[in-house]
C-alpha atoms as a PDB file:
ATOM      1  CA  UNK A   1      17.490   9.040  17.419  1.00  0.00           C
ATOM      2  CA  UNK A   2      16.958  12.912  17.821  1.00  0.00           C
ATOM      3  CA  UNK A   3      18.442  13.372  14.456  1.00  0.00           C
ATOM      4  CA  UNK A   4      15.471  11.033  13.046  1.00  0.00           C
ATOM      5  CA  UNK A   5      12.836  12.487  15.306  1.00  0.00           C
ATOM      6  CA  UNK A   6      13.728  15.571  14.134  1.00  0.00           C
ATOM      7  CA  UNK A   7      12.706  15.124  10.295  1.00  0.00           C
ATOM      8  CA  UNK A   8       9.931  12.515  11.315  1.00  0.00           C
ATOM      9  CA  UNK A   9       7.867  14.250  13.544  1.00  0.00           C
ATOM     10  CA  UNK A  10       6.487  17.053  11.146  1.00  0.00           C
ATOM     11  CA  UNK A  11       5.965  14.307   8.575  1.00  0.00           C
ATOM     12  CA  UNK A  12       3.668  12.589  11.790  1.00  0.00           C
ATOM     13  CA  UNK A  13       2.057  15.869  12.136  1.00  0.00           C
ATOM     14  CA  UNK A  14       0.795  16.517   9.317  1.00  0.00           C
ATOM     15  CA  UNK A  15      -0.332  12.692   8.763  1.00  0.00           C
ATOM     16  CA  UNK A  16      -2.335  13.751  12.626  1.00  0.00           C
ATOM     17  CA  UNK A  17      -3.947  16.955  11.212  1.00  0.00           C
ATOM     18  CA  UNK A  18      -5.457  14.606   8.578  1.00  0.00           C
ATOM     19  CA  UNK A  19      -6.824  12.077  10.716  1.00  0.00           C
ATOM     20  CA  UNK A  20      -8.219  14.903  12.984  1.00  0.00           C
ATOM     21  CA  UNK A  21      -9.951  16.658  10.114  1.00  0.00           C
ATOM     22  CA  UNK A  22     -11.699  13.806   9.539  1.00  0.00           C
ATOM     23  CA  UNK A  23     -12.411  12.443  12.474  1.00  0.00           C
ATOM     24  CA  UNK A  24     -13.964  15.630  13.888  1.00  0.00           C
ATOM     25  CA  UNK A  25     -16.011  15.926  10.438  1.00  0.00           C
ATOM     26  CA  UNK A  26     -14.049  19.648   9.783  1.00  0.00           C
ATOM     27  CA  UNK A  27     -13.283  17.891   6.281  1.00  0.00           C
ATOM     28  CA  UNK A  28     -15.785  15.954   4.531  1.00  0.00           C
ATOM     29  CA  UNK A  29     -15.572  11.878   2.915  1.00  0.00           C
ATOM     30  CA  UNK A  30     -14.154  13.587  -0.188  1.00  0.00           C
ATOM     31  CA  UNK A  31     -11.851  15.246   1.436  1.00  0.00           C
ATOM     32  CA  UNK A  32      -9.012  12.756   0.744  1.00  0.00           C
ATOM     33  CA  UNK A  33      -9.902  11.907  -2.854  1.00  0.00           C
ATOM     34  CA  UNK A  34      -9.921  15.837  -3.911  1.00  0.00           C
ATOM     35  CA  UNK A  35      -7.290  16.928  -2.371  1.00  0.00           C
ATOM     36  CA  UNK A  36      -5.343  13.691  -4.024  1.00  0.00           C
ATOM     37  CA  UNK A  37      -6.698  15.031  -7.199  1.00  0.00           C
ATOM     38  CA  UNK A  38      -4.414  18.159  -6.655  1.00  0.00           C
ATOM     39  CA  UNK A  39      -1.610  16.859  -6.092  1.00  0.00           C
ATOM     40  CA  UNK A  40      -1.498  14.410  -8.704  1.00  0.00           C
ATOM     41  CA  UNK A  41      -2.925  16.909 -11.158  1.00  0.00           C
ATOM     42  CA  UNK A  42      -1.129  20.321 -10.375  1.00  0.00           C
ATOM     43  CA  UNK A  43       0.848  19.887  -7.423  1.00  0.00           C
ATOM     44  CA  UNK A  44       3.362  17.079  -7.968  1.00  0.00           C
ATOM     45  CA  UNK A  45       3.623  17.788 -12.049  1.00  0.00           C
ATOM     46  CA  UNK A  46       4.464  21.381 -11.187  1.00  0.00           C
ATOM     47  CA  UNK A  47       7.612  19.755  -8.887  1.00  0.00           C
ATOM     48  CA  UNK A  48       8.422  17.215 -11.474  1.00  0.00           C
ATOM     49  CA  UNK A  49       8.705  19.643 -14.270  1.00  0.00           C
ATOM     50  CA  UNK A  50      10.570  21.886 -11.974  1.00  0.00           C
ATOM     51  CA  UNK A  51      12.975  19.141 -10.354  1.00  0.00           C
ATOM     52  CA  UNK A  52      14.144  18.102 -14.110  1.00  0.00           C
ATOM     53  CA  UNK A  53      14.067  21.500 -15.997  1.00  0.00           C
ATOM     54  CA  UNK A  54      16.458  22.571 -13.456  1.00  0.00           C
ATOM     55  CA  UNK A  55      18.870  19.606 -12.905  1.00  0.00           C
ATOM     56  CA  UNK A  56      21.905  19.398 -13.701  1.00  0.00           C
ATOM     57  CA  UNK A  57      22.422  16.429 -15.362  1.00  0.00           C
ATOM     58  CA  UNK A  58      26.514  16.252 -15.444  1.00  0.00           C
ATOM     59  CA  UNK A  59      26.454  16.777 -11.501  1.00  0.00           C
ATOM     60  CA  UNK A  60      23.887  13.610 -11.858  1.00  0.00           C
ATOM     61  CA  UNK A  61      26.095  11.671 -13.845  1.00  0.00           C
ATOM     62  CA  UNK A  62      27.348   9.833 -10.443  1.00  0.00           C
ATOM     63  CA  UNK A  63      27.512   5.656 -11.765  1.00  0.00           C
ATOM     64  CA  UNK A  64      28.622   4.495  -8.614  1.00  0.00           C
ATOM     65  CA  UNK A  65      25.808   6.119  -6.542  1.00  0.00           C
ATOM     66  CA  UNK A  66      23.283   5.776  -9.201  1.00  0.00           C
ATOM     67  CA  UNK A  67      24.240   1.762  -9.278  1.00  0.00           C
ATOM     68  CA  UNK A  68      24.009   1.487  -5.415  1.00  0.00           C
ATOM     69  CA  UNK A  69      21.078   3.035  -4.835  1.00  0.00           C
ATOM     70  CA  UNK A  70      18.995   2.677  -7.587  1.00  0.00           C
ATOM     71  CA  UNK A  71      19.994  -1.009  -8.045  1.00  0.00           C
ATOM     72  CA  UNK A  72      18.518  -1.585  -4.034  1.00  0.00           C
ATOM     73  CA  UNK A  73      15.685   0.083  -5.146  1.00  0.00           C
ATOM     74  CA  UNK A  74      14.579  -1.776  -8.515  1.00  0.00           C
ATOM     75  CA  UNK A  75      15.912  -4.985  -7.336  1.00  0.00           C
ATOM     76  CA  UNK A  76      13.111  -4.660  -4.331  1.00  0.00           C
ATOM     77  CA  UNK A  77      10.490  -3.175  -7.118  1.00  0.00           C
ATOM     78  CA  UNK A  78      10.614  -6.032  -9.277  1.00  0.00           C
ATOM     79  CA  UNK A  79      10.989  -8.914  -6.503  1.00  0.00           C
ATOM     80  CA  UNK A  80       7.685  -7.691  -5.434  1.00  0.00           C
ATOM     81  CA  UNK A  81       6.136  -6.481  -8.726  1.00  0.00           C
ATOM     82  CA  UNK A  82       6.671 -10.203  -9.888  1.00  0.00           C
ATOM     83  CA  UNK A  83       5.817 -12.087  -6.713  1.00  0.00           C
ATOM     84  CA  UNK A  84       2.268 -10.367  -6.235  1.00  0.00           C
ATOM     85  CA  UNK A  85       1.887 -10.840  -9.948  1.00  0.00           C
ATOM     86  CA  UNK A  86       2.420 -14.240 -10.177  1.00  0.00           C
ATOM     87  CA  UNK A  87      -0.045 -14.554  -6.849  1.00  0.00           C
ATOM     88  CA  UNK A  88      -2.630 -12.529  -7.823  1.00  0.00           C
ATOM     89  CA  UNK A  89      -2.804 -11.659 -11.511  1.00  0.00           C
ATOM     90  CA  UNK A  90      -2.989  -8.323 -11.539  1.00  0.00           C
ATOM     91  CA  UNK A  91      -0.535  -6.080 -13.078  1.00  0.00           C
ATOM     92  CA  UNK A  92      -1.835  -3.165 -11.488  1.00  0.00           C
ATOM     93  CA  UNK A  93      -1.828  -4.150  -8.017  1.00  0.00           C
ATOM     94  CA  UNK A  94       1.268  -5.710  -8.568  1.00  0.00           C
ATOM     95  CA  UNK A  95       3.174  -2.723  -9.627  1.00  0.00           C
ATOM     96  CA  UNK A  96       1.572  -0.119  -6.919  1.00  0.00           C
ATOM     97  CA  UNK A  97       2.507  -3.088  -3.949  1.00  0.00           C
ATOM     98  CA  UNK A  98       5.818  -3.028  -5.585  1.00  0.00           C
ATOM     99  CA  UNK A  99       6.226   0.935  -5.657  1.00  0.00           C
ATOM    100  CA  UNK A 100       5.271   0.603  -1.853  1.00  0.00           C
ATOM    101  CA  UNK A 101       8.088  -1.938  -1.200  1.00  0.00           C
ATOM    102  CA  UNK A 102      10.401   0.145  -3.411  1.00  0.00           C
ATOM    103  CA  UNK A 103       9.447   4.060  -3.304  1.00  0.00           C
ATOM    104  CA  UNK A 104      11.731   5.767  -0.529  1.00  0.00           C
ATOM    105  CA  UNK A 105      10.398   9.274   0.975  1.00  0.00           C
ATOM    106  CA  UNK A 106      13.672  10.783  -0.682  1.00  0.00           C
ATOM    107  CA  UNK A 107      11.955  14.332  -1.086  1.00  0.00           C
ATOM    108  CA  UNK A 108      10.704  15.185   2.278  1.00  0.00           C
ATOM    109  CA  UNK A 109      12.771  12.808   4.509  1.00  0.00           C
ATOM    110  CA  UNK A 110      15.559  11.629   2.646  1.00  0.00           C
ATOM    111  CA  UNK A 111      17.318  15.435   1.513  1.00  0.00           C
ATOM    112  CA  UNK A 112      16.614  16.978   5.105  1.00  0.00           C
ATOM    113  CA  UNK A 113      18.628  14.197   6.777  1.00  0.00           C
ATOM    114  CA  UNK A 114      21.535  13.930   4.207  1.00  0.00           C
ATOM    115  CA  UNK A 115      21.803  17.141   5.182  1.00  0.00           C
ATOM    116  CA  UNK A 116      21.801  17.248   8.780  1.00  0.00           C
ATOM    117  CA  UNK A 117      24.375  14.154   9.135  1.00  0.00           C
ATOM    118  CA  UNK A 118      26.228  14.828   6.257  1.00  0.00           C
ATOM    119  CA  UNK A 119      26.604  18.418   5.955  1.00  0.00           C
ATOM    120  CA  UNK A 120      26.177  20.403   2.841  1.00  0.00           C
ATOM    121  CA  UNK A 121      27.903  17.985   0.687  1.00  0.00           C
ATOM    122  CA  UNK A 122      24.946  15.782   1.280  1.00  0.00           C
ATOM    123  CA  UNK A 123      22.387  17.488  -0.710  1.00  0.00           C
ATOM    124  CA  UNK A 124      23.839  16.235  -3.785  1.00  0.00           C
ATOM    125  CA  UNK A 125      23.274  12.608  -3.214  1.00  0.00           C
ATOM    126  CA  UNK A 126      19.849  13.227  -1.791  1.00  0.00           C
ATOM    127  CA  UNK A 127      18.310  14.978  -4.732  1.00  0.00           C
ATOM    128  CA  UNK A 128      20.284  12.872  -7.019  1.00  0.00           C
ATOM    129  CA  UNK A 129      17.984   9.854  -5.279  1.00  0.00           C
ATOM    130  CA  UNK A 130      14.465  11.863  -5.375  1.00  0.00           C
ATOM    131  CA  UNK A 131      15.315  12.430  -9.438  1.00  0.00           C
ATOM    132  CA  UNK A 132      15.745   8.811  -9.386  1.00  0.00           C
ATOM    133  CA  UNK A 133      12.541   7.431  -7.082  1.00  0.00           C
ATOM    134  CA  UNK A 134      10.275  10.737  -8.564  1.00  0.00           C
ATOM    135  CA  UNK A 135      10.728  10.044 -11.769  1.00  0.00           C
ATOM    136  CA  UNK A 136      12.603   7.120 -13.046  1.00  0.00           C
ATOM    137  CA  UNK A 137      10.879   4.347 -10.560  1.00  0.00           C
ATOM    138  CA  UNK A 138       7.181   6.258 -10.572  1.00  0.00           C
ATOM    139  CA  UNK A 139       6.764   6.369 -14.176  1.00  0.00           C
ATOM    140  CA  UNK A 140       8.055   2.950 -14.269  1.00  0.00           C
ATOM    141  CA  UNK A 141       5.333   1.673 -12.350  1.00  0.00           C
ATOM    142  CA  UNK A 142       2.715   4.451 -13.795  1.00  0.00           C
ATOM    143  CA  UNK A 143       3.891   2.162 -17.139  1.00  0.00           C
ATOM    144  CA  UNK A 144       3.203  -0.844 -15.374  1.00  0.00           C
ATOM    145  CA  UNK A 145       0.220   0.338 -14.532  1.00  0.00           C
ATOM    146  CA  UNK A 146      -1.034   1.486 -17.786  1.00  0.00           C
ATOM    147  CA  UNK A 147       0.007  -1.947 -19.609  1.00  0.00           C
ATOM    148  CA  UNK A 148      -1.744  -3.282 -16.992  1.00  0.00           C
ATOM    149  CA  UNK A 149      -5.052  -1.809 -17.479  1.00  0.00           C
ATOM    150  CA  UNK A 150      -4.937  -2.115 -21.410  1.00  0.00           C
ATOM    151  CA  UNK A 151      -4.177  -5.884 -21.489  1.00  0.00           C
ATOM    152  CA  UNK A 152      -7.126  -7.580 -21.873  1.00  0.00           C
ATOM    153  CA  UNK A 153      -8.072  -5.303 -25.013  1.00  0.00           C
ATOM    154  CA  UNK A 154      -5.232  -7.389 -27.511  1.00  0.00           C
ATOM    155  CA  UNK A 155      -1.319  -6.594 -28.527  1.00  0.00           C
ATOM    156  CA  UNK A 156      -2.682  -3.873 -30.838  1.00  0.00           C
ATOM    157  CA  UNK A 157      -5.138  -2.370 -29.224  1.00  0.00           C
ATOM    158  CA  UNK A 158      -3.179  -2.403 -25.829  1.00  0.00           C
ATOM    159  CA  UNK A 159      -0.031  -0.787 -27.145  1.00  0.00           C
ATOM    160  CA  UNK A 160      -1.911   2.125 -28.494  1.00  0.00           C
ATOM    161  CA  UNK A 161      -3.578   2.303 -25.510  1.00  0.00           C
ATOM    162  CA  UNK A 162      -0.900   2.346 -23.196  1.00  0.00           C
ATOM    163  CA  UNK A 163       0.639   5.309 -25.078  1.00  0.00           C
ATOM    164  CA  UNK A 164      -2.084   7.085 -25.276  1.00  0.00           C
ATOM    165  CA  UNK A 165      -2.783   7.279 -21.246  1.00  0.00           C
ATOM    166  CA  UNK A 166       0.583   8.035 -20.678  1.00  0.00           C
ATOM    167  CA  UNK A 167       0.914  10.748 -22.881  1.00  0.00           C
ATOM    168  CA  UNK A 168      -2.211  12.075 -20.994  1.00  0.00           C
ATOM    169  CA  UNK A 169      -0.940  11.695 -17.530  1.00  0.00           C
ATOM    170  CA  UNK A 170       0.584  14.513 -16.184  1.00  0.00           C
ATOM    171  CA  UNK A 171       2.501  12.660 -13.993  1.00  0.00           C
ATOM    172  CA  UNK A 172       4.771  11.244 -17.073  1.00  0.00           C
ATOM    173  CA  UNK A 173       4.282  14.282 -19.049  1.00  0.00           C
ATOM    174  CA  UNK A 174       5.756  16.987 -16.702  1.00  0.00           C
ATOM    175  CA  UNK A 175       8.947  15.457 -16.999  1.00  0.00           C
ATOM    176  CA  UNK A 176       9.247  14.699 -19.861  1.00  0.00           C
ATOM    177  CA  UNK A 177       8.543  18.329 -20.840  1.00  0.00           C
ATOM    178  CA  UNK A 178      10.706  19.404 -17.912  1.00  0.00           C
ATOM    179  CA  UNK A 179      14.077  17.241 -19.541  1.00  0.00           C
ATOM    180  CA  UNK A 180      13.374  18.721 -23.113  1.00  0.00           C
ATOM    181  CA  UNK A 181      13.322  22.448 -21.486  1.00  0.00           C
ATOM    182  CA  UNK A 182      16.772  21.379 -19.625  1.00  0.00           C
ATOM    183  CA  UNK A 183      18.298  20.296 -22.971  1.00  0.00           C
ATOM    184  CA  UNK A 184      16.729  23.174 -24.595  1.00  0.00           C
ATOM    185  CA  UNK A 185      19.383  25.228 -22.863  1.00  0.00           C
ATOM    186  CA  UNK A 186      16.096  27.829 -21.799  1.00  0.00           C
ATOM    187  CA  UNK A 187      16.635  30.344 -18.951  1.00  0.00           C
ATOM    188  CA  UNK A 188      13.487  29.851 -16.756  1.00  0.00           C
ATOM    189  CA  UNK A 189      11.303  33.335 -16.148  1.00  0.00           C
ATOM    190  CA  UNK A 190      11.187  34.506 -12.364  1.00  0.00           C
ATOM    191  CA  UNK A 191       7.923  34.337 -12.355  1.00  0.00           C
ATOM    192  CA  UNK A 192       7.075  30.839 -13.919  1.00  0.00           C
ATOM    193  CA  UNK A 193      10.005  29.774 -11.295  1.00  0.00           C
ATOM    194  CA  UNK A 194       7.728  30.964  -8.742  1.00  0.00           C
ATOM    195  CA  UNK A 195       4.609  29.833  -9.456  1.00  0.00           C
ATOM    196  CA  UNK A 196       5.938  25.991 -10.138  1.00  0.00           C
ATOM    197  CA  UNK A 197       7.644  26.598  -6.558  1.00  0.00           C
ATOM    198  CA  UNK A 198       4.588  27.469  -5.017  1.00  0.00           C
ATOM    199  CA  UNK A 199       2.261  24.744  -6.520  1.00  0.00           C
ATOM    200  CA  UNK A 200       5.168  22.371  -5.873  1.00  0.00           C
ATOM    201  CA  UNK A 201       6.092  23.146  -2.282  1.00  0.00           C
ATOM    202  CA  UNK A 202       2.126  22.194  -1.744  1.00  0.00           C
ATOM    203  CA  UNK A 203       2.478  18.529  -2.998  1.00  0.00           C
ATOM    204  CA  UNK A 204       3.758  16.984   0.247  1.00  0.00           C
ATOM    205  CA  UNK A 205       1.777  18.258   2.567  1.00  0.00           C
ATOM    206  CA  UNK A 206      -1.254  18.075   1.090  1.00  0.00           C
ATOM    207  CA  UNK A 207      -0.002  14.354   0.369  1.00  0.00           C
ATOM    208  CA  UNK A 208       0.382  13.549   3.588  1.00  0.00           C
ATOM    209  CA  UNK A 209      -2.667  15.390   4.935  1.00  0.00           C
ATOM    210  CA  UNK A 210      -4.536  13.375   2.349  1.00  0.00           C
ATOM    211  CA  UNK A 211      -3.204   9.980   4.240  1.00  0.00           C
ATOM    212  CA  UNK A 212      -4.768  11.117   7.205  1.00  0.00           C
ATOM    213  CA  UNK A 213      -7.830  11.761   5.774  1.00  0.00           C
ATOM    214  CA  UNK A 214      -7.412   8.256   4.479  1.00  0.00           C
ATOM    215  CA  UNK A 215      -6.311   6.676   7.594  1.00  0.00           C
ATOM    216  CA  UNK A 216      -9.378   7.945   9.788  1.00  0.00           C
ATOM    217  CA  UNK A 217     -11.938   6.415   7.320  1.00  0.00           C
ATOM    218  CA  UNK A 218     -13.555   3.079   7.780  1.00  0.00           C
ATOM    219  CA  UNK A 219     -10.752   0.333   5.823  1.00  0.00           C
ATOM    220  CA  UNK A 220     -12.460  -2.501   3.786  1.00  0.00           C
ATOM    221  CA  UNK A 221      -9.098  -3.558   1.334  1.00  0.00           C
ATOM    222  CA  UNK A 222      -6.959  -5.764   2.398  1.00  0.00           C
ATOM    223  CA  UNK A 223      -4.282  -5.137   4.849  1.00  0.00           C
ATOM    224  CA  UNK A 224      -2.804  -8.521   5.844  1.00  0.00           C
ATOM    225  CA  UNK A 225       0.309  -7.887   3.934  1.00  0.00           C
ATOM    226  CA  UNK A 226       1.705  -5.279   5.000  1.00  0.00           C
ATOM    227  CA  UNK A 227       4.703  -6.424   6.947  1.00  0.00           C
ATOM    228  CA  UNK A 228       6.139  -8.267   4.087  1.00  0.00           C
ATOM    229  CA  UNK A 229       5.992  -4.837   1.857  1.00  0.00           C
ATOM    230  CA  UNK A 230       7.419  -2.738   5.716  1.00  0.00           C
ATOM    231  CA  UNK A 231      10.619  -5.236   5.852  1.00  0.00           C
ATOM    232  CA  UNK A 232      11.586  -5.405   1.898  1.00  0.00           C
ATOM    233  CA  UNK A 233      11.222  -1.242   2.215  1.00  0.00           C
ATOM    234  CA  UNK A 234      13.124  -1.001   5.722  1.00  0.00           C
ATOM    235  CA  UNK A 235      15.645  -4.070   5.808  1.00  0.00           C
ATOM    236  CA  UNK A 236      16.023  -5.729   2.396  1.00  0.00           C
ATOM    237  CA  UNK A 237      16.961  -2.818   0.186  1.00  0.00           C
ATOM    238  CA  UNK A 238      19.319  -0.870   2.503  1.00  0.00           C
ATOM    239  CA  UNK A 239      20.943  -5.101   2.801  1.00  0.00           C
ATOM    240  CA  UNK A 240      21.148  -5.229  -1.128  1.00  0.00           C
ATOM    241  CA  UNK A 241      22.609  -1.166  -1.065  1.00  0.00           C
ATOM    242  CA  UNK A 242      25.101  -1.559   1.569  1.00  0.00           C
ATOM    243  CA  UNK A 243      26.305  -4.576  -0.658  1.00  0.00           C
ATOM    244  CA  UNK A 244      26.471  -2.891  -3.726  1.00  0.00           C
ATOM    245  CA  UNK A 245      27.737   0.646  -2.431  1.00  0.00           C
ATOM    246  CA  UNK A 246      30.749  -0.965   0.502  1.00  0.00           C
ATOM    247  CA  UNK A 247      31.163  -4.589  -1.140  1.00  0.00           C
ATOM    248  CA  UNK A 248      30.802  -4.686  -4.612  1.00  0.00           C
ATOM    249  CA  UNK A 249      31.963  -1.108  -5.700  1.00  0.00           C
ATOM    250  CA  UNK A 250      33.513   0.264  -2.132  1.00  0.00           C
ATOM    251  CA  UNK A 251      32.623   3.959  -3.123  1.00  0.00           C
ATOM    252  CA  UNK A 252      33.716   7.063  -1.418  1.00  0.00           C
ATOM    253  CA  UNK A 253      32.399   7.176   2.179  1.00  0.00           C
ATOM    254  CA  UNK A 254      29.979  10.459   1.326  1.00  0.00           C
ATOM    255  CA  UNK A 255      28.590   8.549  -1.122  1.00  0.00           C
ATOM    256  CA  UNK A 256      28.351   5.303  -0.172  1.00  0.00           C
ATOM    257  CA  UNK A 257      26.929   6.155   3.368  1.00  0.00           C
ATOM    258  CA  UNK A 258      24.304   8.496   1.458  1.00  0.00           C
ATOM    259  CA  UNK A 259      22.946   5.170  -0.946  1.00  0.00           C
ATOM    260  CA  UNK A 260      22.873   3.395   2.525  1.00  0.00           C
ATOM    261  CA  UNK A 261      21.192   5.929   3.904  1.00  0.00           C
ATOM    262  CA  UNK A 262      18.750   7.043   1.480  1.00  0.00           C
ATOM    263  CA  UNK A 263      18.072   3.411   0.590  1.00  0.00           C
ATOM    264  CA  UNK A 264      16.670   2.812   4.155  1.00  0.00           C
ATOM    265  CA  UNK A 265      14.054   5.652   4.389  1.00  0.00           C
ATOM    266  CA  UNK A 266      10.530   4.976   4.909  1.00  0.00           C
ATOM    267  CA  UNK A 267       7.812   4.726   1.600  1.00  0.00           C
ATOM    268  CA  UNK A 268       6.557   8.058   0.572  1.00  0.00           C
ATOM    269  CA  UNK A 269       3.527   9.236  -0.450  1.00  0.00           C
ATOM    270  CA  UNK A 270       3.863   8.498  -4.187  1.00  0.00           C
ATOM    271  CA  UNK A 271       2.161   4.539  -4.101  1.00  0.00           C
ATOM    272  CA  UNK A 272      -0.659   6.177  -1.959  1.00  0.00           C
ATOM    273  CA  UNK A 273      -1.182   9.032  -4.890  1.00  0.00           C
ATOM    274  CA  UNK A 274      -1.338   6.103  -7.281  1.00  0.00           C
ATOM    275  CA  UNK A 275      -3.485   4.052  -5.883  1.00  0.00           C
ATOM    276  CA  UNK A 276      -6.267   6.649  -4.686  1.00  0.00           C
ATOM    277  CA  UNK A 277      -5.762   7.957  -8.921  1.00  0.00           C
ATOM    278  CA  UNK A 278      -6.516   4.647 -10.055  1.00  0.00           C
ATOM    279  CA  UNK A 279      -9.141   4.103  -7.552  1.00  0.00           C
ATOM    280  CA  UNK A 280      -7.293   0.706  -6.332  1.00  0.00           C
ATOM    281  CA  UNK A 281      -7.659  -0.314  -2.433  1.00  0.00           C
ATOM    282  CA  UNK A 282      -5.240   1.957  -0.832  1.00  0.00           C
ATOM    283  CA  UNK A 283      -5.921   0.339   3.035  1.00  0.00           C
ATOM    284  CA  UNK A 284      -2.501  -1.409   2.266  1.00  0.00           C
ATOM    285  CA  UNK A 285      -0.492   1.043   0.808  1.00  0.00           C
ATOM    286  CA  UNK A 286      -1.608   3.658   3.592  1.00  0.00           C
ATOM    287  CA  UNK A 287      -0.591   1.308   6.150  1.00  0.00           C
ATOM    288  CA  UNK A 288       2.587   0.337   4.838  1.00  0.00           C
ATOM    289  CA  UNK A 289       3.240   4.191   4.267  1.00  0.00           C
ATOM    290  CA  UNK A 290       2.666   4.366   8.485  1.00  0.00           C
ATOM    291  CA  UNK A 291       3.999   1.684   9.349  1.00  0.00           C
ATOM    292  CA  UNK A 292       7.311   1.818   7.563  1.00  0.00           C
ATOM    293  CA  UNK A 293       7.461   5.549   8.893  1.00  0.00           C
ATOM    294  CA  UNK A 294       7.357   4.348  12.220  1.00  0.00           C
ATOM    295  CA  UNK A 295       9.780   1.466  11.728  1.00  0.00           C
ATOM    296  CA  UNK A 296      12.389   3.953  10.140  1.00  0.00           C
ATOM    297  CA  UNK A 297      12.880   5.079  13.803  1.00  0.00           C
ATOM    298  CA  UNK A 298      14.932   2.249  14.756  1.00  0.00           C
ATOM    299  CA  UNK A 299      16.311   1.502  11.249  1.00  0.00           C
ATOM    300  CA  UNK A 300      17.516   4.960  10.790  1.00  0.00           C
ATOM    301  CA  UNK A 301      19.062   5.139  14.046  1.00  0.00           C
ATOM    302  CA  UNK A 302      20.606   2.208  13.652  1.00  0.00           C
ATOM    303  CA  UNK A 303      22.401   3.150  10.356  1.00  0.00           C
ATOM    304  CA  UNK A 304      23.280   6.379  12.058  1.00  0.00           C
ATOM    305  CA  UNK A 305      25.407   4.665  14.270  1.00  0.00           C
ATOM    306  CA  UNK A 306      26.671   2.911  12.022  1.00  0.00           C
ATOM    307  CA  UNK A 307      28.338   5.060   9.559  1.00  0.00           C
ATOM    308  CA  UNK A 308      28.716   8.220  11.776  1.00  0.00           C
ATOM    309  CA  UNK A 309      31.936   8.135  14.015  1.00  0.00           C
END
């Protein structure tokens, strides 16, 4: 339980200094939507681009890892991408709710804990996993999104569309231009190394500040189903990983009790981002984003004990 305290309470903090901000009135109504604006606009492309010009994609290559974890994490993505489709009718909502059921907090909570109960050896496995939730299951969903929004305008039309936003979101585009500088072989300049550091190193923070801000405002979305999107996060994809990683493929016990592990950490910030970009209600994914945080307590320590000796 220390262990998890230990790499949840700053997260809590910062989520606090929000809510005071606002509450207080030292940050105005805005607050949350502009500072949202930065990170999805400089902060978070500037740590994409970074994450994938500099990874190295033969220590990635890992198939039984990648299959565990990322095969918890999409089975849980499209369970509830299709269910609040089918309920609802919106593509849109359907694909942030299922990035909320789906997105672990790899980055901020899942490498700082690999670390501390694993040991060196467990930084690996944890970036391996943000690579994957970052970038492979957020611009899944930003395409989700996108097809989403352009539907109703006909096959054509829509298609065009659809390529067209995504090639001017810089949330799709900073990785893509950060794999073509990897395979480009390019030695990265100190000082561009530097400045996507520093504009990176701001995106969680002011993320989770942002949620504050969020939190302490007046609600008027729906909330009611947040529990559903808190258990499929907490309890249903660390079930499906555990099978996957021990059952099915019984990998190494680094790995294996990394997919487990990372597979259980709370939601991040990244459905929140989304949804305040898109101007969608956020009051659920905010609250799942808490309340999955807080859950991750218990589930977290309970893993813990499991797999440590």
């Amino acid at each position: 339980m220390s262990t998890v305290l230990n790499v949840l309470l700053p997260i809590f903090g910062l989520i606090l200094i929000g809510y005071i901000c606002r509450r207080t009135n030292r940050l105005g109504p805005t607050a949350a939507s502009e500072m949202n604006r930065f990170v999805v606009w400089l902060g978070l492309p500037a740590l994409l681009f970074s994450l994938t010009a500099k990874a190295d994609w033969a220590q990635i290559w890992q198939p039984g890892f990648l299959l565990a974890f990322t095969g918890g994490m999409f089975a849980v993505y499209l369970i509830t991408l299709l269910y609040r489709w089918k309920t609802t009718g919106n593509l849109v909502d359907a694909s942030i709710d299922g990035l909320s059921a789906g997105y672990a907090n790899s980055g901020y909570i899942g490498i700082p804990l690999c670390v501390l109960v694993l040991g060196d050896d467990g930084m690996a496995p944890a970036l391996i996993a943000s690579l994957m939730v970052v970038c492979v299951l957020f611009g899944l969903a930003v395409v989700c999104i996108e097809v989403g929004l352009q539907s109703k305008k006909g096959v054509g039309g829509a298609i065009l569309q659809v390529v067209t936003a995504l090639l001017k979101n810089p949330l799709v585009v900073a990785p893509l231009l950060g794999a073509a500088w990897s395979q480009g072989g390019l030695q990265m300049p100190a000082a561009m190394d530097e400045f996507l550091h520093l504009l990176g190193a701001a995106t969680v923070p002011c993320a989770l500040v942002s949620l504050g801000l969020f939190l302490a405002q007046r609600q008027s979305g729906p909330s009611q189903g947040v529990w559903p999107l808190v258990a499929l996060k907490l309890v249903l994809q660390p079930l499906i990983t555990w099978f996957i990683a021990f059952v099915l493929l019984d990998l190494p016990p680094l790995w294996a009790h990394a997919a487990l592990l990372l597979s259980a950490l709370p939601t991040g910030t990244g459905p929140f981002m989304l949804a305040e970009y898109y101007q969608r209600q956020a009051a659920l994914v905010s609250r799942a984003i808490l309340f999955s945080t807080l859950g991750s307590l218990f589930t977290l320590s309970l893993i813990l004990l499991l797999i440590t000796p």
